[in-house]
Each structure stands twice: as structure tokens, then as C-alpha cells.
Protein backbone atom coordinates (compact mmCIF):
# COMPACT_ATOMS: atom_id res chain seq x y z
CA UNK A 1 0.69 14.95 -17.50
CA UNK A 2 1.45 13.41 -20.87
CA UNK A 3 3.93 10.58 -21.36
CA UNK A 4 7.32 11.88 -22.92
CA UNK A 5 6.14 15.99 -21.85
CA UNK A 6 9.51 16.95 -20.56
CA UNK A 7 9.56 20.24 -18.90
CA UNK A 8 12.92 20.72 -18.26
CA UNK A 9 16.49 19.47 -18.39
CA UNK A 10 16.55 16.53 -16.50
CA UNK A 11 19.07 16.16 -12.87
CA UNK A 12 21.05 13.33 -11.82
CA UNK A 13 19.18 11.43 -9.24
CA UNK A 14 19.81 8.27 -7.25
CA UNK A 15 17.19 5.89 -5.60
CA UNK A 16 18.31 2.93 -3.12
CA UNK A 17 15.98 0.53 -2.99
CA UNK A 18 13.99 -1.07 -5.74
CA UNK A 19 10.12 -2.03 -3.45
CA UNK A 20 7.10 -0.33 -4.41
CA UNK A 21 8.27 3.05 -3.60
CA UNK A 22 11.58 3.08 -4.86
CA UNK A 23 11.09 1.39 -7.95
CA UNK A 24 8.02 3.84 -8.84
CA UNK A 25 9.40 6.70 -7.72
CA UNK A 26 12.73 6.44 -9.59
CA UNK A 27 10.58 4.97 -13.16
CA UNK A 28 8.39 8.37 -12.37
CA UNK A 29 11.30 10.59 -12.13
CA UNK A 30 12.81 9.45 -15.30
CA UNK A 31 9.43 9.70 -17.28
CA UNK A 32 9.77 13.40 -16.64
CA UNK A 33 13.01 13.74 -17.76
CA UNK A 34 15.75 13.06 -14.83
CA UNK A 35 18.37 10.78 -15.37
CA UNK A 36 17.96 8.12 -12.83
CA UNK A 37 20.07 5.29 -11.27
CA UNK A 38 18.25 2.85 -9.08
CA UNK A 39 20.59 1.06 -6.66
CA UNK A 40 20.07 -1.90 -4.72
CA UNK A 41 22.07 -4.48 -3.33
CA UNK A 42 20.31 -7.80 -4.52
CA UNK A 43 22.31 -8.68 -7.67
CA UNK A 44 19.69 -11.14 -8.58
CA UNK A 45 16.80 -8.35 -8.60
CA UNK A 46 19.12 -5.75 -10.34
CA UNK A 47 19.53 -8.25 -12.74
CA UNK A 48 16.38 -8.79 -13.38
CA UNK A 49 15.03 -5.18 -13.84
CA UNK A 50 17.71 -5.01 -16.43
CA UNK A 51 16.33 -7.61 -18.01
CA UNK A 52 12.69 -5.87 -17.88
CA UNK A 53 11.39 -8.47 -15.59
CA UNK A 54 9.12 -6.44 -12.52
CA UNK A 55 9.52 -7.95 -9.56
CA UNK A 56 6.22 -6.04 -8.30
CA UNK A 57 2.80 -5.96 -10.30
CA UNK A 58 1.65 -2.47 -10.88
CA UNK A 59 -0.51 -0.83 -13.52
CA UNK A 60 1.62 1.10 -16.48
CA UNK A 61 4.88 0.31 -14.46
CA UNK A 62 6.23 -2.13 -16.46
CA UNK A 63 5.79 -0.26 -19.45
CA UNK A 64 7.28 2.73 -18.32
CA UNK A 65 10.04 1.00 -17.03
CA UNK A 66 11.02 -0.32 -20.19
CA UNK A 67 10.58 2.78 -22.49
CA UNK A 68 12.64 4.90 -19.83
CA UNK A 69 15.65 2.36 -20.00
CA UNK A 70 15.25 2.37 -23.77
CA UNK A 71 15.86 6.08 -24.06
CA UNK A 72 18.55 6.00 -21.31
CA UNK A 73 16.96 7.99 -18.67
CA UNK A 74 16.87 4.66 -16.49
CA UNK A 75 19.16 2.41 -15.22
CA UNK A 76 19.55 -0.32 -12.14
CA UNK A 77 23.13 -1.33 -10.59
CA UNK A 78 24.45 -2.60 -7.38
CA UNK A 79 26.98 0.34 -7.09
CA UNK A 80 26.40 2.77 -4.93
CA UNK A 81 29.16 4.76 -4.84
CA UNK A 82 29.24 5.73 -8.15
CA UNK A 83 25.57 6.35 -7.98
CA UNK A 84 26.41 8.98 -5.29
CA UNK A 85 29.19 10.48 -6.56
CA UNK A 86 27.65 10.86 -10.03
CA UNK A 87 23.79 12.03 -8.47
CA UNK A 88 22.79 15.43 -7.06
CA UNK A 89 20.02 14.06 -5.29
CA UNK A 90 20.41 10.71 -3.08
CA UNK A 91 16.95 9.99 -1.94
CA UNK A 92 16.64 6.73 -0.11
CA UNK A 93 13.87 4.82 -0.38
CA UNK A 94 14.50 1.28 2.03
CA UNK A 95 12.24 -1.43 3.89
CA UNK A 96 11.27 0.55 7.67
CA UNK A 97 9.46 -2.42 9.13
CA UNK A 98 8.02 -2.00 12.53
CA UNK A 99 8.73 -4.06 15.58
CA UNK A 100 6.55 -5.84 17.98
CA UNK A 101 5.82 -2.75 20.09
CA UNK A 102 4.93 -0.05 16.70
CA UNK A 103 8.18 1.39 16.58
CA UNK A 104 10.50 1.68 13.98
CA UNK A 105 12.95 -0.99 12.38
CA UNK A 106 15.25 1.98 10.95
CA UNK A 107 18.56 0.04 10.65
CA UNK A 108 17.83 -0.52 6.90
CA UNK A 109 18.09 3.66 6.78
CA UNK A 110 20.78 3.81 9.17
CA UNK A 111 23.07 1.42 6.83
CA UNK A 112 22.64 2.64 4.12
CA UNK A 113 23.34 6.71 5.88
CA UNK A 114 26.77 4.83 6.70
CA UNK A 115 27.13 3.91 3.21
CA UNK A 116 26.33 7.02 1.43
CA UNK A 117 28.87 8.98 3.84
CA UNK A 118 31.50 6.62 2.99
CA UNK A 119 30.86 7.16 -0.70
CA UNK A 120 30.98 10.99 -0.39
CA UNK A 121 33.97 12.97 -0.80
CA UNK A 122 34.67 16.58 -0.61
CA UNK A 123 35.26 17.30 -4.67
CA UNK A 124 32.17 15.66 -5.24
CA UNK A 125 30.37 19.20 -3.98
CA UNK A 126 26.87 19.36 -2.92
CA UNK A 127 24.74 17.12 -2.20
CA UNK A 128 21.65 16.16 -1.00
CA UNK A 129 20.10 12.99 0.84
CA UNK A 130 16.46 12.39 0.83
CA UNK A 131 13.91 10.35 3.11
CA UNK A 132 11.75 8.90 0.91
CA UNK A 133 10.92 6.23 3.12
CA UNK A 134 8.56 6.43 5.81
CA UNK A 135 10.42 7.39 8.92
CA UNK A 136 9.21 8.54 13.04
CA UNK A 137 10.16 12.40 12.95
CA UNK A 138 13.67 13.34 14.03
CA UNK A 139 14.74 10.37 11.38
CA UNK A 140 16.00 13.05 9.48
CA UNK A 141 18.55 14.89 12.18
CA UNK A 142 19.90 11.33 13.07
CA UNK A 143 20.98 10.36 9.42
CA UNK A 144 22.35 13.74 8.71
CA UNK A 145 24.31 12.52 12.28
CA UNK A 146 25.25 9.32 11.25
CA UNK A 147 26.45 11.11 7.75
CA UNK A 148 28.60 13.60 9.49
CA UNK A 149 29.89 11.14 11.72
CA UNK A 150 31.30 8.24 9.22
CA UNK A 151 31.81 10.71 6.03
CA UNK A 152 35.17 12.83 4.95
CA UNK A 153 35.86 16.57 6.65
CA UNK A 154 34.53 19.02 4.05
CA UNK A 155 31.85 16.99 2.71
CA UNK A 156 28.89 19.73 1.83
CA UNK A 157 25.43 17.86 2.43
CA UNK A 158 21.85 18.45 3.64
CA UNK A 159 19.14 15.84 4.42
CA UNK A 160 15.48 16.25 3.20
CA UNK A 161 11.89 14.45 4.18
CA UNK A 162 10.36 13.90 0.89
CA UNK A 163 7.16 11.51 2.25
CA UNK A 164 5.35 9.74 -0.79
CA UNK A 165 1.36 9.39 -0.87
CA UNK A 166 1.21 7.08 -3.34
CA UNK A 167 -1.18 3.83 -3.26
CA UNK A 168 -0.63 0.40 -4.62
CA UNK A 169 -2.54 -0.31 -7.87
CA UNK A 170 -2.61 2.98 -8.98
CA UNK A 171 1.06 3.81 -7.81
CA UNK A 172 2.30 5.38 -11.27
CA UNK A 173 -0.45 7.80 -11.34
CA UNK A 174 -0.39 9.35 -8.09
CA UNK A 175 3.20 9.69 -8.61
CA UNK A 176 2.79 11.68 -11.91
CA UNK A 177 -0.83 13.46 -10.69
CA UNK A 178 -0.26 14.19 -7.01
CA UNK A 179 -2.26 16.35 -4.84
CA UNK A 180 0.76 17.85 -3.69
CA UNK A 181 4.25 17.39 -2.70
CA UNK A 182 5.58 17.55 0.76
CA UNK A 183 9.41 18.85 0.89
CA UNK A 184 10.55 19.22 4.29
CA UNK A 185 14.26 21.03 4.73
CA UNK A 186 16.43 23.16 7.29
CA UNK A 187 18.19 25.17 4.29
CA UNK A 188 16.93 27.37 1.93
CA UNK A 189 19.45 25.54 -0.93
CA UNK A 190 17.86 22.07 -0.11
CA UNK A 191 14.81 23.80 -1.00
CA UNK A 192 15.23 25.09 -3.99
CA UNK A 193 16.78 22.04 -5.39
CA UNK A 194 14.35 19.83 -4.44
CA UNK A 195 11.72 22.31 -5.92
CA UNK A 196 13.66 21.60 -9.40
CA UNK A 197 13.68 18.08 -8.94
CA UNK A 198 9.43 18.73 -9.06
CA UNK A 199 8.85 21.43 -11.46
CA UNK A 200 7.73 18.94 -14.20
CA UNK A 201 4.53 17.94 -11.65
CA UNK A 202 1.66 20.10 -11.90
CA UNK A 203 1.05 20.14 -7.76
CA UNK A 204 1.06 22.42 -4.69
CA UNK A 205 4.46 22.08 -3.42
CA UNK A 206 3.91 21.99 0.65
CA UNK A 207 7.83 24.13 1.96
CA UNK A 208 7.67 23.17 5.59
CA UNK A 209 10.98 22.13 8.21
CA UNK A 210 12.32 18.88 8.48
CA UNK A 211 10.18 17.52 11.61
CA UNK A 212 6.88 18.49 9.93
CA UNK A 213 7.47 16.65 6.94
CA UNK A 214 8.11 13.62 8.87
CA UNK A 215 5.25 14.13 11.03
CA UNK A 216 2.61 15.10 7.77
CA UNK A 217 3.05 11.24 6.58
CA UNK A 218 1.87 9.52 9.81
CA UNK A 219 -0.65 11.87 10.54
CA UNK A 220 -2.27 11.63 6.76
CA UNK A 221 -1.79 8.15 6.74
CA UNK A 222 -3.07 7.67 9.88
CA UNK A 223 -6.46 9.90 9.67
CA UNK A 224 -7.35 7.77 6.68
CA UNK A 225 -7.10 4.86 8.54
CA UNK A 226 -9.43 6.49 10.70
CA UNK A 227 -12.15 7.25 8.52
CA UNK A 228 -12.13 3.59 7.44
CA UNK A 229 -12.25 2.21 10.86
CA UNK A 230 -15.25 5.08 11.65
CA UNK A 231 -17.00 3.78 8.76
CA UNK A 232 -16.72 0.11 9.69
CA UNK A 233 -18.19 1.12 13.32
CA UNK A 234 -21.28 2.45 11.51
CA UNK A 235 -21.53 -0.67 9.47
CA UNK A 236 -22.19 -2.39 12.73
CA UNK A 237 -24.69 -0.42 13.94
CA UNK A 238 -26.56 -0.20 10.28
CA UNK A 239 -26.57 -3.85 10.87
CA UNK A 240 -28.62 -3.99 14.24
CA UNK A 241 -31.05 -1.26 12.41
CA UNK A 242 -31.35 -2.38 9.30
CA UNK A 243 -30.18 0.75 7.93
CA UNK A 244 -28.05 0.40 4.52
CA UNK A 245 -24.18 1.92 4.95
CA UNK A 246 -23.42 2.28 1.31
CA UNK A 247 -26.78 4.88 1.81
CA UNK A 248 -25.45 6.56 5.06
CA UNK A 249 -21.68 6.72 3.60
CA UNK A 250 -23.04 9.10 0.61
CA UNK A 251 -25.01 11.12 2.64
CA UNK A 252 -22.04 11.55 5.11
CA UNK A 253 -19.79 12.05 1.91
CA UNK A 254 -21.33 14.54 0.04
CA UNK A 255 -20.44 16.77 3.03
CA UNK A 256 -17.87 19.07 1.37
CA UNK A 257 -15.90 18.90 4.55
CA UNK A 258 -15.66 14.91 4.88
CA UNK A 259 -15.76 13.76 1.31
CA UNK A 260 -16.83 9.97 -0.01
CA UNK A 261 -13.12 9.15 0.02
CA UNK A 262 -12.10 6.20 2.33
CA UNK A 263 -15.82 5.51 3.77
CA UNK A 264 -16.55 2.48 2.17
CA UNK A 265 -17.68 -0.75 4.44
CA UNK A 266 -15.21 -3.65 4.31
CA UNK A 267 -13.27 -6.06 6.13
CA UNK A 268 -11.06 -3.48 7.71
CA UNK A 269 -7.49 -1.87 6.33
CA UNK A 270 -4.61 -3.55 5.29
CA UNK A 271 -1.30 -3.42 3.19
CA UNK A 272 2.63 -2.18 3.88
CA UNK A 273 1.05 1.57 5.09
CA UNK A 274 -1.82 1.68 7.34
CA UNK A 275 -1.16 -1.09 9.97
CA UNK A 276 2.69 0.22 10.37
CA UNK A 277 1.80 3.91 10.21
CA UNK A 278 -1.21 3.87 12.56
CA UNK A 279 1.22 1.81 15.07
CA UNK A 280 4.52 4.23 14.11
CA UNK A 281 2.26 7.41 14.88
CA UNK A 282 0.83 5.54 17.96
CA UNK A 283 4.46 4.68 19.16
CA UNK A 284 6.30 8.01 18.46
CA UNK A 285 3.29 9.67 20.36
CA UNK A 286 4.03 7.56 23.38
CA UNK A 287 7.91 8.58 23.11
CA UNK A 288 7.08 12.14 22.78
CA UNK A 289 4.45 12.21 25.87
CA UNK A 290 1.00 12.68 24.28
CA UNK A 291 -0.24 9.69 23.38
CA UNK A 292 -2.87 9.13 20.86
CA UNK A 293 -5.64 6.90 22.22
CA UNK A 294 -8.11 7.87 19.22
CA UNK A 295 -5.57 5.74 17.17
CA UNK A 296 -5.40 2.82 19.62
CA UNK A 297 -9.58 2.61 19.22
CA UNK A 298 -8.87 2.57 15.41
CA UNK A 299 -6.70 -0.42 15.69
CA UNK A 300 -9.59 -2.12 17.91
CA UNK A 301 -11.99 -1.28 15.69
CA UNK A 302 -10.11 -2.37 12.24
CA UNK A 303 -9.42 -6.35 14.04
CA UNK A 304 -12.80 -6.25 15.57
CA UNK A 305 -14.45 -5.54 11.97
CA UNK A 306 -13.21 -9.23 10.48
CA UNK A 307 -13.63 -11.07 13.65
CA UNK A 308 -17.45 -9.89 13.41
CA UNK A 309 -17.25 -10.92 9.64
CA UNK A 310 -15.83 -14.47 10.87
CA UNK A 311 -18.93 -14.89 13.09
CA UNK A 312 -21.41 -14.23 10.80
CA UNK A 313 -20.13 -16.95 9.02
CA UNK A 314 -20.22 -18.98 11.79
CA UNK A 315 -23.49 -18.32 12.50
CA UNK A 316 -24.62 -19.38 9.01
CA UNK A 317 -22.34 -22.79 8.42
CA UNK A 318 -22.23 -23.72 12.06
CA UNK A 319 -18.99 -25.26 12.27
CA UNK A 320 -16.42 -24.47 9.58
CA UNK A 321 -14.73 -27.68 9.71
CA UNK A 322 -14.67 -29.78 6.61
CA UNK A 323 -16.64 -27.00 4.90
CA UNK A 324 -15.35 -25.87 1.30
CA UNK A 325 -15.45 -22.26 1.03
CA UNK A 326 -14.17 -20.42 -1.56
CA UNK A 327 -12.27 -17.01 -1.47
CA UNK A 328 -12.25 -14.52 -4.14
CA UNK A 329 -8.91 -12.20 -3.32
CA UNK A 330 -5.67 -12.45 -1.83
CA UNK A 331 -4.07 -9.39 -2.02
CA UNK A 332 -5.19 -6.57 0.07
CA UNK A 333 -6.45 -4.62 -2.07
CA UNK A 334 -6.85 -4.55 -6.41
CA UNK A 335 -4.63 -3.71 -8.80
CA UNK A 336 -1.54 -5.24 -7.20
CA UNK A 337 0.06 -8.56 -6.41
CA UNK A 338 0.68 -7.40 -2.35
CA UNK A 339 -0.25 -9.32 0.03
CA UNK A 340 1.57 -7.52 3.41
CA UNK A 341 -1.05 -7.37 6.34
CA UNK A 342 -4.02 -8.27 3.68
CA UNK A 343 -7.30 -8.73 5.77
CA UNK A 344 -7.71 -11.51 2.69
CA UNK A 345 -4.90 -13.58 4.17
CA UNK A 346 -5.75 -13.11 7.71
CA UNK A 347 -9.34 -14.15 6.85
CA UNK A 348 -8.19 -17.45 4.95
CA UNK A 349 -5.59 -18.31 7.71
CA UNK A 350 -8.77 -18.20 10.33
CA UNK A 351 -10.92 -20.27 7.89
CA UNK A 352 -7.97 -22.68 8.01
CA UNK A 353 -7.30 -22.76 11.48
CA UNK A 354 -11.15 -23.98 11.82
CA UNK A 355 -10.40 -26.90 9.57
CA UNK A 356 -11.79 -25.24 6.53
CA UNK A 357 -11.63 -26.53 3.00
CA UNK A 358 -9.98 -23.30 1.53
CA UNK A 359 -9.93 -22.64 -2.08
CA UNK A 360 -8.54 -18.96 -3.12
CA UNK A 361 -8.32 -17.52 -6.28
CA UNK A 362 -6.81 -13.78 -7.19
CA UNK A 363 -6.07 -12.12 -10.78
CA UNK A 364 -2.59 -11.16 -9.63
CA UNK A 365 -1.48 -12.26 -6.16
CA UNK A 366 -1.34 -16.59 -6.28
CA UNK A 367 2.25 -16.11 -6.22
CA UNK A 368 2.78 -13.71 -3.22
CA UNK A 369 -0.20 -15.48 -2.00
CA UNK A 370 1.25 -18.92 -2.53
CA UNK A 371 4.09 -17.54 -0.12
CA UNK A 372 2.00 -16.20 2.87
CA UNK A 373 -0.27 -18.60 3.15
CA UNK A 374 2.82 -21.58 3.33
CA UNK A 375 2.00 -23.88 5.74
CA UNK A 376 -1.54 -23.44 5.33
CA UNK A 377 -3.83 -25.99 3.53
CA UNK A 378 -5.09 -24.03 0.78
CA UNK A 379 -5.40 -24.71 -2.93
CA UNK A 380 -4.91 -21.79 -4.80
CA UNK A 381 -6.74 -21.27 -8.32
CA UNK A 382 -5.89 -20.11 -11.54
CA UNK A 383 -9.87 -19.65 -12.73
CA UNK A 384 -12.15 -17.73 -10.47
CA UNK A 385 -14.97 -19.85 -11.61
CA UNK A 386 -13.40 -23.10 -10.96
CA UNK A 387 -12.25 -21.94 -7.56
CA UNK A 388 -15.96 -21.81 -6.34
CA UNK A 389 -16.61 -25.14 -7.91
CA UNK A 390 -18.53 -27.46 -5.41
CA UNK A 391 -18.00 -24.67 -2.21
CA UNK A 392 -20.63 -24.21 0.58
CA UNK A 393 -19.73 -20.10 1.02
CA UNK A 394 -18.16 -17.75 -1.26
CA UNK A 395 -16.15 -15.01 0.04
CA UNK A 396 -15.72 -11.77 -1.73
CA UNK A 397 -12.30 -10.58 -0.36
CA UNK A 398 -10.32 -8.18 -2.54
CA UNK A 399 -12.01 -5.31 -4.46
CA UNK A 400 -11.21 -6.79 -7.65
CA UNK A 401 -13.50 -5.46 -10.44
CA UNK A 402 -14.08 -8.97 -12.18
CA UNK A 403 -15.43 -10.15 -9.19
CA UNK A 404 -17.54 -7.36 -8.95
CA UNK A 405 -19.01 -7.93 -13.02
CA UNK A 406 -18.68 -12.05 -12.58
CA UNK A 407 -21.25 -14.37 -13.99
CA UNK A 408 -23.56 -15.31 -10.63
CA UNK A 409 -25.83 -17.15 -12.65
CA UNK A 410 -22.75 -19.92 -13.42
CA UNK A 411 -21.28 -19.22 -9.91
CA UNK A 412 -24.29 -20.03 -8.52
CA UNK A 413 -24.72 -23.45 -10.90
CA UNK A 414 -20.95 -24.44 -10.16
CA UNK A 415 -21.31 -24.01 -6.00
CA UNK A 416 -23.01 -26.87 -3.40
CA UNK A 417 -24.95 -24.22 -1.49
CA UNK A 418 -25.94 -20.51 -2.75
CA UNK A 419 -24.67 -18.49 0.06
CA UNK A 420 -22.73 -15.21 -0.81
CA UNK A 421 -20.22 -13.04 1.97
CA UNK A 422 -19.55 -9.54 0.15
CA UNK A 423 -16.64 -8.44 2.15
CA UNK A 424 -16.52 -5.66 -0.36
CA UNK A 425 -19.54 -4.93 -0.90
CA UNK A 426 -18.74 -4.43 -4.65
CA UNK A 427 -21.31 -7.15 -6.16
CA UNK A 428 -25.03 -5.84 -6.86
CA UNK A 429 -27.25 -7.26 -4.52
CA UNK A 430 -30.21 -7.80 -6.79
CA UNK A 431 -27.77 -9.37 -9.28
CA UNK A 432 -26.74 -11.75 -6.56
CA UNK A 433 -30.40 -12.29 -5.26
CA UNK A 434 -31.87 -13.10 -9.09
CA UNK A 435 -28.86 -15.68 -9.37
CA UNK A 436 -30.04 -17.31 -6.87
CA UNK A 437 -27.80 -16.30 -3.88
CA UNK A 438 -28.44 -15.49 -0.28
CA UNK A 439 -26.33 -12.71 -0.03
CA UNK A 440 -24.60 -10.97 3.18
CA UNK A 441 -22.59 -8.00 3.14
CA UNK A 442 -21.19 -5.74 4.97
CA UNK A 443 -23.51 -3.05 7.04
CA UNK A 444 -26.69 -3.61 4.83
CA UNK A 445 -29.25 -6.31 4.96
CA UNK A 446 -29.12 -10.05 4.11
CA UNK A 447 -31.22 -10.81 1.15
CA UNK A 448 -32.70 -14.04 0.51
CA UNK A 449 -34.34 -15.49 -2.57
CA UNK A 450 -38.22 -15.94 -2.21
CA UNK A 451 -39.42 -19.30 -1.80
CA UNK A 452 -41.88 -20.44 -4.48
């Protein structure tokens, strides 16, 4: 879809909450036309995004963001009344953290359900309220509930599950390109106004009820997470027989039925989707009476993959105490500045705990980093190559493509002792090998220069 291809006459649609989802979805929405008021009730961040300062790092987003304010299809406020009583379409899009056990945290939703029913009046006519947010299924009945409950007789409304697929770093387009768009709803009317709200996107639009929308999020997210922790399993045993997994994953890939998607070797998942969603699904499962052990084994799997990762690096310094070792990445993954459940931070907490001399260095994330890692003794770069300067190991431990194209030769020159850790496996192993570099990875074999 081209930037400014408007394919019809835009709706009035509100968005509360201004994260990743929120803010993207709402910028999207207005790039194809809609008029669109973001609400949220931190002045200071409202204030901001007025002022075209992103509180997020995303590709194009900022951009966007500013153009679609420019031409007035955008706006942010604190207000959400008027945002509901001068929207068709409410969706909200709030923080659903999970608790201890995998379930839930849904009191974010089921304030801001209170809010929007007492903003709603009966001459208003009607409306509907979207679940953008990632919700445990039956989310939907109870704010429709709560809604009923705390708004005025005669208010005409009908709740929607509207899950997002989108994925930090390349947020904006999987928003405007998406394999298809999920619109759960009890009513025929919610429906068809929905389907209005996505007639600009060229995509399969999914019509199923309320529960299975809910459910389709989890279970997606969920089964990715899956083939990631399968693929990580293999690693380990490519290890043991000298087998190469970047080799195995394409021949498994190229399987028509299995695609190369989400089968490459790493340090295990991360980020605001996988951990929660694996645990949500795990957790509603267990409330609904058919638990899902497959996912439990997935968990397992994805903290047994860095604790292996620690002990090969064990195994090669001995003790980590008083060792300098370098880490390339924060964030859990590129092309953002997020650092929620990032195997990178986890990784550099353990080195730390060890007595490690930690240096870290990421393009985006030193300032969410910074934050994470407080309390931690870790000196966080602003050059890549100066944060290897003088180190004993390098870790590779965001996907970052200038890691991936870096200079090994001066890398090599700047550090105490060649040794490489690929957590990625995104650097060339020849390249790392004619540098100089013994170089480990993940699921393939150590290389080591040849002595002369």
C-alpha cells in the first residue's frame, strides 16, 4: 500500500493507550485515511507526541506520525470522553501484564471499560468497543458486562476482538501489509463496521465469534514460540553431532507445510508477546480443564537454551569473575529500542551476577537498557567498536545487522583474547575465522584459526 492511497472516506476512531500497539495502530489507521484520536492518561507523554517526540523507536513511525498530525488525520489528548462521544469505533489498546502464575493483569482493561461506559450516553447512538489488546478469551463478554453495568439505560453498544500480529521493528509494515485481519463479533452490525474500518488493507479479513478471536492470538502467538523453542532443541543435538542447524533449518523449511519462518538458532524468545502469551495460553488452558503441557516443554526448552549458552562460556573462560566481556545487543530483538523479557538482558544480568566485567553496546536500546539493567554494574557504550575494546569474549546478542557486517579484522585488533559467542548466528563464520577469531555459535561447530 502506498503512503497517502486513501481508499475511502475516513471514520472517527479512538485508541486508548499510546505503547507499541496503540500508538502504531492509531498512526496506521490515520495513514489510510481515518480520523484518529489517541487518548491516554499521561499528560507528560501526550504532550510529548504533540510535540513529535516518540516515546518508542520504530522504523517509519516517527515519520508517519508527524505527516498524519500535519494533515489533521491525527491527534493525542488526555480526554476521553470527548474521544468517545465524538468516535464510532473505541478500540482499546492498554498494558495486560501477566502475574506470577501466567494469568492475566486485566484491570488496566477493566478501568478503562468503566470509563468508556461513563462517557457514553444514549444520543451519542452506536457504538462500538474494541479489544485490541491481548486478552484470555471471554475478555470480551466481561467488558461488554462491566459496560452495561456502570453506563446510562439506552446506551446502544457492541464489543469486538480485533487481535494485532504485528512485530516490533517492523511494526508499521505489518500493520499496513498484514496477512490478514482477525475481527471477532456476536452481531452482524459490529461486523460490518469493523469491515469498513479495514477496507483500505489489501488482506483476508478472518469473520469469526467473539471467543475465537480471542483464542486465534494465543494460539498463533504461541505456536511460533514453539517452532523457535523446537528449533533450539535441534541446535543441541546438531551440537553433540556436529551437524550444522542453519543446514538442517533450510532443509526442514523448504517444506511447503513448515516454512523457514521462525526456525532460526538463538538464545531463545523474548519481548512483551511470547513469554506472556505462551504463559496466558498455558494459564487459560488450566482454567478451562485441558491443559497444554506441549507449551510448558516450550517454556523449558526456551530458559534451558541460554543457560546452555552460559556454560559454554564457562567452559571456555573458566570462571567469569573479573573477566571483561563485551555484549553486542540489548534489546530483544533489532529494529527497536525494547528491552521487556530480552534474552540480551537476562544474559548480561547472569554475566554480572558471576562478577563479570560487562560492557554492552546497542544501536537503539542504551536508554531502555540503561533502565533494566539498574543496579547492575555495567557500562553501557555509545561505539560498538569501543565497547569490545580490551574484552576477553564477545557476545553477539541482538540480531542487529551492523553487527552482522562489522569490521572483525579491527574487533579482533581492539579485544585481549579472540574468542567470538554468535548468539545469533548472524556473523559469517569464515569472516570471523580469517579475522582471527575462535568462533562459537549456536548449533554448528566451533571454528578455530590454524596454528602456523
Amino acid at each position: 500500500m502506498s503512503r497517502g492511497q486513501f481508499l475511502i472516506r475516513g471514520m472517527n476512531l479512538a485508541i486508548i493507550g499510546t505503547g507499541y500497539v496503540g500508538l502504531t495502530t492509531g498512526t496506521c489507521f490515520a495513514e489510510v485515511g481515518h480520523k484518529v484520536v489517541c487518548v491516554d492518561n499521561n499528560e507528560d507523554k501526550v504532550k510529548s507526541l504533540r510535540q513529535g517526540k516518540m516515546p518508542i523507536y520504530e522504523p517509519d513511525l516517527e515519520d508517519m506520525i508527524v505527516s498524519n498530525v500535519s494533515a489533521g488525520r491525527l491527534e493525542f489528548t488526555t480526554n476521553l470522553k470527548d474521544a468517545v462521544r465524538d468516535c464510532e469505533i473505541i478500540f482499546i489498546a492498554v498494558p495486560t501484564p501477566p502475574h506470577e502464575d501466567g494469568s492475566v493483569d486485566l484491570s488496566y482493561i477493566e478501568g478503562v471499560s468503566r470509563e468508556i461506559a461513563d462517557a457514553l450516553t444514549p444520543d451519542m447512538g452506536y457504538r462500538i468497543v474494541v479489544d485490541k489488546s491481548t486478552v484470555p478469551v471471554s475478555t470480551g463478554v466481561k467488558v461488554l458486562q462491566v459496560i452495561e453495568r456502570y453506563s446510562h439505560k439506552g446506551v446502544d453498544i457492541d464489543v469486538v476482538s480485533n487481535p494485532e500480529f504485528l512485530r516490533e521493528g517492523s511494526a508499521v509494515y505489518d500493520l499496513l501489509n498484514p496477512d490478514r485481519i482477525v475481527i471477532g463479533a456476536d452481531s452482524q452490525r459490529a461486523m460490518d463496521m469493523m469491515k469498513r474500518v479495514y477496507q483500505p488493507f489489501n488482506a483476508p479479513i478472518v469473520e469469526v465469534d467473539l471467543a475465537s478471536a480471542e483464542l486465534i492470538k494465543h494460539a498463533a502467538n504461541s505456536f511460533l514460540a514453539l517452532k523457535i523453542s523446537y528449533i533450539n532443541a535441534v541446535s543441541a543435538v546438531c551440537e553433540k553431532a556436529g551437524a550444522d542447524v542453519e543446514l538442517v533449518a533450510m532443509g526442514i523449511g523448504m517444506d511447503k507445510r513448515i516454512s523457514r519462518h521462525f526456525l532460526n538458532a538463538g538464545l531463545g524468545y523474548g519481548g512483551s508477546c511470547f513469554p506472556k502469551d505462551v504463559k496466558g495460553f498455558i494459564n487459560v488452558a488450566e482454567q478451562l480443564g485441558a491443559p497444554m503441557e506441549l507449551l510448558k516443554e516450550v517454556e523449558r526448552v526456551n530458559t534451558a537454551q541460554l543457560e546452555r549458552f552460559l556454560g559454554r562460556i564457562r567452559k571456555k573462560l573458566w570462571v567469569l569473575r573479573n573477566k571483561k566481556i563485551a555484549v553486542w545487543g540489548i534489546a530483544f530483538k533489532q529494529n527497536t529500542d525494547d528491552v521487556r523479557e530480552s534474552v540480551a538482558v537476562k544474559l548480561i544480568k547472569r554475566l554480572c551476577e558471576e562478577g563479570a566485567e560487562v560492557c554492552a553496546y546497542d544501536p537503539k536500546a542504551a536508554e531502555t537498557g540503561a533502565a533494566a539493567l539498574a543496579g547492575y554494574d555495567v557500562t553501557i557504550c555509545d561505539d560498538m567498536y569501543e565497547c569490545v575494546r580490551d574484552a576477553e569474549v564477545l557476545i553477539v546478542a541482538t540480531e542487529w545487522k551492523q553487527f552482522a557486517t562489522a569490521n572483525l579484522v579491527k574487533v579482533r585488533e581492539l579485544m585481549r583474547l579472540p574468542i567470538l559467542f554468535d548468539g545469533r548466528n548472524i556473523i559469517h563464520g569464515e569472516n570471523a575465522l580469517h579475522a582471527g577469531f575462535e568462533y562459537h555459535s549456536i548449533g554448528r561447530k566451533t571454528l578455530r584459526p590454524t596454528e602456523d
